[in-house]
Protein backbone atom coordinates (compact mmCIF):
# COMPACT_ATOMS: atom_id res chain seq x y z
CA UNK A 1 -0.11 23.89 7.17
CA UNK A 2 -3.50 23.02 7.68
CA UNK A 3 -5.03 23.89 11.06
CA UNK A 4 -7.83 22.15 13.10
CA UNK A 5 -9.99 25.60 12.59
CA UNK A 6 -9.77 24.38 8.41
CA UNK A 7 -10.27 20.88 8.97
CA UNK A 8 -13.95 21.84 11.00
CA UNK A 9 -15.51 17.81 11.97
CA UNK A 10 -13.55 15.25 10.95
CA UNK A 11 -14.68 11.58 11.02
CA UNK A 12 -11.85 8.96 10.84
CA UNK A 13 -12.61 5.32 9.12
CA UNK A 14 -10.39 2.75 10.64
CA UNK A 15 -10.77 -1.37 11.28
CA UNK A 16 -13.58 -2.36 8.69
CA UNK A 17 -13.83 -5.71 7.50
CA UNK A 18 -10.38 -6.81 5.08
CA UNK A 19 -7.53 -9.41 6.07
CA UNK A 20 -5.91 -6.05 7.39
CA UNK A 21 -8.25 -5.02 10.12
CA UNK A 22 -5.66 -5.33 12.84
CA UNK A 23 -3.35 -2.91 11.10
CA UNK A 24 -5.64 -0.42 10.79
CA UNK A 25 -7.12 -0.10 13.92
CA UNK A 26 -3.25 0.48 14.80
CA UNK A 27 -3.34 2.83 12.25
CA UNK A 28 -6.07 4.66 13.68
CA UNK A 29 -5.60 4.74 16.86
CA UNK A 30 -2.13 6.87 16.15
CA UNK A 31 -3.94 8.81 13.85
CA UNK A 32 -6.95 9.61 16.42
CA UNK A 33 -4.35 10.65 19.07
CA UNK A 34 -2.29 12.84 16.87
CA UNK A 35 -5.42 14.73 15.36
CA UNK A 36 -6.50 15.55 18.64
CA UNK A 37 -2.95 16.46 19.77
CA UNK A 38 -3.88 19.24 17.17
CA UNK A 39 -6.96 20.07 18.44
CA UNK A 40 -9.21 18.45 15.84
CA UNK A 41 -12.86 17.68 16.60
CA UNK A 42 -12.68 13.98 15.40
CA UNK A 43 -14.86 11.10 15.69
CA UNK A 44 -13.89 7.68 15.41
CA UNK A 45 -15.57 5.04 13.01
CA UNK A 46 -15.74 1.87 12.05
CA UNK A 47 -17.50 0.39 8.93
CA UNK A 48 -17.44 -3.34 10.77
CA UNK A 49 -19.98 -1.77 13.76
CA UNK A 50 -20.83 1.41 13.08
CA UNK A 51 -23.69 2.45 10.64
CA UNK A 52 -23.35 4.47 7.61
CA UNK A 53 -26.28 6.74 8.81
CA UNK A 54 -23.82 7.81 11.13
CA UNK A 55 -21.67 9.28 7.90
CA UNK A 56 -24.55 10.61 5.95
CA UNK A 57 -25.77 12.61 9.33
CA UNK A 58 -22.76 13.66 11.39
CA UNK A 59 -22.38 16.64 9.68
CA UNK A 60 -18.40 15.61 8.77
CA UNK A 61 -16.23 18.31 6.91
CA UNK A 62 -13.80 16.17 5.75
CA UNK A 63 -12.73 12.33 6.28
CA UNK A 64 -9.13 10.70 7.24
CA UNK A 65 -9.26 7.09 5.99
CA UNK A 66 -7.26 4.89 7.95
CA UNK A 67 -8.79 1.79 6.21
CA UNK A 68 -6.71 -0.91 4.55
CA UNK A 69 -7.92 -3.99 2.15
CA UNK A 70 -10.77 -4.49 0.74
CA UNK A 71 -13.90 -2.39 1.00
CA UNK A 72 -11.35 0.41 2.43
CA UNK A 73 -8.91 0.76 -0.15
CA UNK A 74 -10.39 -0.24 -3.25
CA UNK A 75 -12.75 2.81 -3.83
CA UNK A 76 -15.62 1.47 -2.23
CA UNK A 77 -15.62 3.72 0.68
CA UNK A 78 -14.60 6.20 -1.27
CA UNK A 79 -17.45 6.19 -3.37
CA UNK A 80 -19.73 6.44 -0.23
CA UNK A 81 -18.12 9.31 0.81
CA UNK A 82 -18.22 10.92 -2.79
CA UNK A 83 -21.94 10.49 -2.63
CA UNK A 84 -22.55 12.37 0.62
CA UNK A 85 -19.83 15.11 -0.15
CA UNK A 86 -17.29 14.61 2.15
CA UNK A 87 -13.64 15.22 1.33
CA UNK A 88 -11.44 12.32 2.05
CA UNK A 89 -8.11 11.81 2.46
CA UNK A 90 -6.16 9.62 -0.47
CA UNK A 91 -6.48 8.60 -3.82
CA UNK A 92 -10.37 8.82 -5.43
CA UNK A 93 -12.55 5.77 -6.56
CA UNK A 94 -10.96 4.90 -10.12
CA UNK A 95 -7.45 5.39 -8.60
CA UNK A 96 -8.14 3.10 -5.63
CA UNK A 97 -10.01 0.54 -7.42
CA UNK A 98 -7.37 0.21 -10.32
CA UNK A 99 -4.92 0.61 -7.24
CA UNK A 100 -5.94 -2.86 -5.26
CA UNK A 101 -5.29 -5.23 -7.71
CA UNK A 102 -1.97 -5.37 -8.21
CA UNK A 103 -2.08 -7.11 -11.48
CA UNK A 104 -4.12 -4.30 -13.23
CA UNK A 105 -1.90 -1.89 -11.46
CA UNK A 106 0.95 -3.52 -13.72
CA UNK A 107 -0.60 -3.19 -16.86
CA UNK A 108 -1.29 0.59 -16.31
CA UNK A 109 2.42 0.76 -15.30
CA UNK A 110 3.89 -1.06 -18.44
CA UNK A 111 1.55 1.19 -20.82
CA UNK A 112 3.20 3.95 -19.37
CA UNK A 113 6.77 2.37 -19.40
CA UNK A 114 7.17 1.46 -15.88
CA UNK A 115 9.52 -1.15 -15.08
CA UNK A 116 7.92 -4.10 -13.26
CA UNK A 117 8.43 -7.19 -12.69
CA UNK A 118 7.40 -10.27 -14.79
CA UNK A 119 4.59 -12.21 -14.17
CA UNK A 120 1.36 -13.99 -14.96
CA UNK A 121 -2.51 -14.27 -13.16
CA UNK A 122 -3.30 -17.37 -12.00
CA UNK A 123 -6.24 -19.44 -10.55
CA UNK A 124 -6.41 -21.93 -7.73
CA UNK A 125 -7.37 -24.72 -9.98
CA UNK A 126 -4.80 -24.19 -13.01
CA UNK A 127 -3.84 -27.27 -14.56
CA UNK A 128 -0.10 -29.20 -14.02
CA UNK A 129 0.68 -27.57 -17.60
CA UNK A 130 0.29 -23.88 -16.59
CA UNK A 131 2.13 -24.63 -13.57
CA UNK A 132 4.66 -25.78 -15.37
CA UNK A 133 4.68 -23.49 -18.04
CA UNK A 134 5.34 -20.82 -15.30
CA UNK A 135 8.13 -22.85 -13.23
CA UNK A 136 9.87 -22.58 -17.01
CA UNK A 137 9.61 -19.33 -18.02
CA UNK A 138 9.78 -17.11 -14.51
CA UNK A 139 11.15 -19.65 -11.73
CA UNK A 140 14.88 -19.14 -12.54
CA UNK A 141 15.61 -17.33 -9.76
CA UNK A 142 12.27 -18.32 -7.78
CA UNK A 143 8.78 -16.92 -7.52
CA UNK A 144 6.68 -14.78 -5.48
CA UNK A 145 2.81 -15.84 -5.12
CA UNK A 146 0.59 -13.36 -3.84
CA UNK A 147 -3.13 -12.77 -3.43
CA UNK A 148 -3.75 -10.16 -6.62
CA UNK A 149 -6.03 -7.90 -4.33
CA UNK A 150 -4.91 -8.31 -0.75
CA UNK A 151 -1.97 -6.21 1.52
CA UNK A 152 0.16 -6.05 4.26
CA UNK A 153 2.12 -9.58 2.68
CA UNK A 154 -1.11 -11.85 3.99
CA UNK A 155 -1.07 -14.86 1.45
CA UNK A 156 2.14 -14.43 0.32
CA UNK A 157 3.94 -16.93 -0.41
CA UNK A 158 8.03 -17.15 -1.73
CA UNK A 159 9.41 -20.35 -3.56
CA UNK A 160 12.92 -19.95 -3.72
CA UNK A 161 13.27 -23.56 -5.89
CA UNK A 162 9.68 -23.79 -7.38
CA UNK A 163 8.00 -26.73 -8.69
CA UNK A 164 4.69 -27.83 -9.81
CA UNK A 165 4.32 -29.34 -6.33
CA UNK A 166 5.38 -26.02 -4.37
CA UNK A 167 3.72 -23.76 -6.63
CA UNK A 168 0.26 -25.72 -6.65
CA UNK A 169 0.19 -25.44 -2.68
CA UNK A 170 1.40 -21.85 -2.69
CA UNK A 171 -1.97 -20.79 -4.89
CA UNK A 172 -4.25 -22.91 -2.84
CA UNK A 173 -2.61 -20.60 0.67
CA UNK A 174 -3.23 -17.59 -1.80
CA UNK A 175 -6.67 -18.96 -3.54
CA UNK A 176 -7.97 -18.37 0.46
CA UNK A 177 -7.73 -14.73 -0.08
CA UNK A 178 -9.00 -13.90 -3.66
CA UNK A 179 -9.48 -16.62 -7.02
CA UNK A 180 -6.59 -14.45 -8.55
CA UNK A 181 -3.18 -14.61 -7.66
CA UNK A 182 -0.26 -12.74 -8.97
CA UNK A 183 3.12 -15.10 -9.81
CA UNK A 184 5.80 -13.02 -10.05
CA UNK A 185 9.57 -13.84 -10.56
CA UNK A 186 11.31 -13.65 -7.52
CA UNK A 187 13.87 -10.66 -7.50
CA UNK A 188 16.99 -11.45 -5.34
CA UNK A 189 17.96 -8.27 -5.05
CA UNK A 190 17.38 -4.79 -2.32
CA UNK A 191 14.03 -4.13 -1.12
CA UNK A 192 13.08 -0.10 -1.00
CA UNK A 193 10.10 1.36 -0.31
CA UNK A 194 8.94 5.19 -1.56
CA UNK A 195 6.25 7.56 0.06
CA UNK A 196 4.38 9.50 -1.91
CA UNK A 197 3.02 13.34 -0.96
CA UNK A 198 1.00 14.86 -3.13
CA UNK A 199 2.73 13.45 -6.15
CA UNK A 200 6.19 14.30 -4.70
CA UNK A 201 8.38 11.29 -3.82
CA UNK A 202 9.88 11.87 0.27
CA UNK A 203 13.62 10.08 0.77
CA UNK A 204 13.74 6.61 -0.38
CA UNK A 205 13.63 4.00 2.91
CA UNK A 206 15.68 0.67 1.86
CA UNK A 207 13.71 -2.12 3.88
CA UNK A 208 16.96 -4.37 5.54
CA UNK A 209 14.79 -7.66 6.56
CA UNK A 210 16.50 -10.56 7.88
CA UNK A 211 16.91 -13.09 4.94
CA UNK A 212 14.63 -10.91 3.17
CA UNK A 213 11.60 -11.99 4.74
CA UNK A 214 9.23 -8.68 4.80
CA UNK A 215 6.31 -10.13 5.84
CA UNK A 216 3.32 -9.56 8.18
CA UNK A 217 5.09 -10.55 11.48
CA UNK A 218 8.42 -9.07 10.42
CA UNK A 219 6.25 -5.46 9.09
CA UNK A 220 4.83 -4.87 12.45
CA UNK A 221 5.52 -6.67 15.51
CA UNK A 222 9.15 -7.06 16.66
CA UNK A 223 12.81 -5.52 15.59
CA UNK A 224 14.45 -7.76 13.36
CA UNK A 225 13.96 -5.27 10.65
CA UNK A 226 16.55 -2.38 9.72
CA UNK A 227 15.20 0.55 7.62
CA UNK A 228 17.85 3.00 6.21
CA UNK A 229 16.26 6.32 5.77
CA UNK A 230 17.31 7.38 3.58
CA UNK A 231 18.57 4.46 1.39
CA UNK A 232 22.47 3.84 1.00
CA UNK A 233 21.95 4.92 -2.48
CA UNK A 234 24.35 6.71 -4.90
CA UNK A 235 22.12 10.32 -5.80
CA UNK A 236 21.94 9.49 -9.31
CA UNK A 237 20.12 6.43 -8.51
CA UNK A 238 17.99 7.98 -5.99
CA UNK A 239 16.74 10.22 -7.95
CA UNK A 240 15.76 7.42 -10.22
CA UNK A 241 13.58 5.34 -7.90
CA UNK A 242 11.90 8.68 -7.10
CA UNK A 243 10.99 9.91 -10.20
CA UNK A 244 9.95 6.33 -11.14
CA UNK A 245 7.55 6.29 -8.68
CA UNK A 246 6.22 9.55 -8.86
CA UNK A 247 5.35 8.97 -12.78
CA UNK A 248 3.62 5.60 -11.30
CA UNK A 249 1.62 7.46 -9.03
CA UNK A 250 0.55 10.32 -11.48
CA UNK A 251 -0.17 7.33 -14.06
CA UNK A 252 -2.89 5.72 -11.98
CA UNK A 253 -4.46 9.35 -11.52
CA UNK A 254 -3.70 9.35 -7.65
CA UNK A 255 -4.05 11.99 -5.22
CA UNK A 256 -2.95 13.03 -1.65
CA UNK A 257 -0.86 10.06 -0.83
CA UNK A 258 0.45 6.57 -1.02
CA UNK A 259 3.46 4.61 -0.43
CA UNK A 260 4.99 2.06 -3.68
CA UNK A 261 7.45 -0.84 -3.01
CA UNK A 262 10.78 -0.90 -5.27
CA UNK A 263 12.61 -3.55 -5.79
CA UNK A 264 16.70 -3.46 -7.42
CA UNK A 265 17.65 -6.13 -9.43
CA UNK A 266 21.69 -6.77 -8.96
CA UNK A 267 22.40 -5.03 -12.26
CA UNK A 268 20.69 -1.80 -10.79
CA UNK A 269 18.23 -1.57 -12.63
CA UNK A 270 14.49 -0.98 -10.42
CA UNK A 271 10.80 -2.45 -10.52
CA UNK A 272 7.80 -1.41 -8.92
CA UNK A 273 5.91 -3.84 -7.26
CA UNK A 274 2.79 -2.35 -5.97
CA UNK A 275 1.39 0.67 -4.76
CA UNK A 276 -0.30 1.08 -1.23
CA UNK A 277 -2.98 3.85 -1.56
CA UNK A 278 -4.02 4.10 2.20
CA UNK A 279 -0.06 3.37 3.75
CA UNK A 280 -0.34 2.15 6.81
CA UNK A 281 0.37 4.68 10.18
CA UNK A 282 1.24 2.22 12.81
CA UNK A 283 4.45 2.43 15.14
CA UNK A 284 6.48 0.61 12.44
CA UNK A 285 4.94 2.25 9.33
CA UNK A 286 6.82 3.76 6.45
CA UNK A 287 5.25 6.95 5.70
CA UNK A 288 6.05 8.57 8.83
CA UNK A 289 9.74 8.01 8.92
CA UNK A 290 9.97 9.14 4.94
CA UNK A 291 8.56 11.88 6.59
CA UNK A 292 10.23 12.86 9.39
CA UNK A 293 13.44 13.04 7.51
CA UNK A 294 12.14 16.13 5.84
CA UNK A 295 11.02 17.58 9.21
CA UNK A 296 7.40 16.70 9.28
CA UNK A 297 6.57 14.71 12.54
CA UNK A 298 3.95 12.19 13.00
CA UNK A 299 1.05 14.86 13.72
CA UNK A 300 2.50 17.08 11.17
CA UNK A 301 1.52 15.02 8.49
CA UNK A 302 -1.47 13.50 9.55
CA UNK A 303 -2.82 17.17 9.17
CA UNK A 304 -0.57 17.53 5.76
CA UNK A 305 -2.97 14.68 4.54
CA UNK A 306 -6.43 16.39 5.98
CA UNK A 307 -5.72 19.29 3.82
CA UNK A 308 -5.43 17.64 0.95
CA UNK A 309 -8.45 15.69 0.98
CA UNK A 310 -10.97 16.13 -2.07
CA UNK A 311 -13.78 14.00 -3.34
CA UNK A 312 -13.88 13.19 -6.87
C-alpha cells in the first residue's frame, strides 16, 4: 500500500466548471480529509478559480482528480497534466475522451463484442420522421434520452410510453446539455453497477431505486435508495457481469479506475451502459462500498488510487 512518504506533494482537482460541479466538490472534500488522515501533503484546487500556473509551479508529485463532466473527465485535464509531468490518478487522455461520450463508448464496446443496449444519436432539431422512426423501432418497452456527453443522470430523461410528442420535448431538456443525445431502449429490468481497480472488477452493487428512478436527487441526497453489496446474484452470473466489464474497461485502454453501469434484461442476459472514468467519492458513492466489501476503507483506497497514478 502506498504511503504518504511515496505519494511526496499531491495536488487534488475538484469542482471545475461541468453540470457536475456540486458532486465533485463532495467528492473532494472526502477525498481531501481522508488523504490527510494519511498524512499526505495535499493541496486543494480548483480549475473554476484557481490558475493553472499554480499546477505548472507547485512542484506536485502526483495528482488525485476528483473532477467530473466535462473539462474534468474527458481528457482535457488530463492532457494538462501530461504536459507538465505530473502523474494523475485515472484513465489517460484517449481513454477519457473516448470515455465521455457515451455513444462512442458503445461503438468501441460492440467492436469488441460487448453487449449494449440499442440505440441511435440524435439532434435537438430532428425531424417528426426520425422521431418516429425511433418510437418504431426501440420504444417497445420505452426509451431512455440522455445527454451523449454529460453524468451523474443530469438531462436524462425516461419515456415509459414514447411518442413523437414526448420524445421531441425529452431532446429539447437533453439538447440544453450537449447537440447530441443518446436514445436508448428502455430496459425494464435490474440496475447494477461495477467498480473497477486496476482492471479488476470489486463485488457487483445491484442499485434497488424506488420505481427505478436512479437519478440525480435519488444518487445523492436522501435514502430512498437500497444498494445490495454484493448483488443477490447467482455466482455464475456474477462472474459474468464482472468479467464483462473488466473486458470493457481494458477495451477503451483504461487505467487506475472507474466504475460501469449494468443493466439485466429479464431473460438474464446483461448490457453495459456507460462507463464513469472519475466515479464519484461522495457519502453515497459506489466505489467505496465495492470497496469496503473487500476490506479496503474509504482512506484505504483513496491512497490505492494515488499509487497508481501515471501520465500517458
Amino acid at each position: 500500500m502506498t504511503d504518504s512518504k511515496q505519494t511526496g506533494r499531491v495536488v487534488l482537482l475538484m469542482g471545475g466548471v461541468s453540470s457536475e460541479r456540486e458532486v465533485s466538490l463532495m467528492s473532494g472534500e472526502g477525498v481531501l480529509k481522508a488523504l490527510r488522515s494519511q498524512g499526505v501533503d495535499v493541496t486543494p484546487f480548483d480549475p473554476k478559480t484557481d490558475s493553472l500556473e499554480v499546477l505548472e509551479k507547485g512542484g506536485f508529485d502526483r495528482a488525485f482528480i476528483a473532477l467530473h463532466g466535462r473539462l474534468g473527465e474527458d481528457g482535457t485535464i488530463q492532457g494538462v497534466l501530461n504536459y507538465l509531468g505530473i502523474p494523475y490518478t485515472g484513465p489517460g487522455v484517449t481513454a477519457s475522451a473516448v470515455a465521455i461520450n457515451k455513444e462512442l463508448t458503445k461503438t468501441v464496446w460492440r467492436e469488441a463484442g460487448i453487449p449494449v443496449p440499442r440505440g441511435v444519436l440524435l439532434h435537438p432539431q430532428a425531424g417528426d420522421d426520425v422521431l418516429e422512426k425511433t418510437v418504431a423501432e426501440l420504444g417497445a418497452t420505452g426509451l431512455v434520452v440522455k445527454p451523449a456527453r454529460d453524468g451523474s443522470s443530469i438531462g436524462v430523461t425516461k419515456l415509459a410510453e414514447p411518442t413523437v410528442g414526448s420524445l421531441r420535448a425529452a431532446l429539447a431538456a437533453a439538447g440544453e446539455r450537449d447537440g447530441d443525445i443518446l436514445v436508448e431502449e428502455y430496459i425494464r429490468g435490474r440496475e447494477f453497477t461495477v467498480a473497477l481497480l486496476d482492471g479488476k472488477a470489486l463485488p457487483v452493487i445491484e442499485i434497488r431505486a424506488p420505481e427505478g428512478d436512479y437519478d440525480f436527487q435519488n444518487k445523492y441526497y436522501g435514502d430512498a435508495v437500497r444498494y445490495d453489496c454484493p448483488a443477490d446474484l447467482p455466482e455464475a452470473r456474477a462472474a459474468e457481469a464482472a468479467a464483462l466489464c473488466e473486458k470493457a474497461f481494458a477495451a477503451l485502454g483504461a487505467r487506475g479506475w472507474s466504475r460501469i453501469d449494468v443493466m439485466q434484461r429479464p431473460d438474464g442476459s446483461f448490457a453495459l451502459l456507460e462507463i464513469n472514468t472519475s466515479p464519484g467519492m461522495t457519502p453515497h458513492s459506489l466505489v467505496p462500498m465495492a470497496a469496503r466489501a473487500v476490506g479496503l476503507d474509504y482512506a484505504a483506497l483513496c491512497m490505492k488510487l494515488l499509487g497508481l497514478a501515471a501520465t500517458d
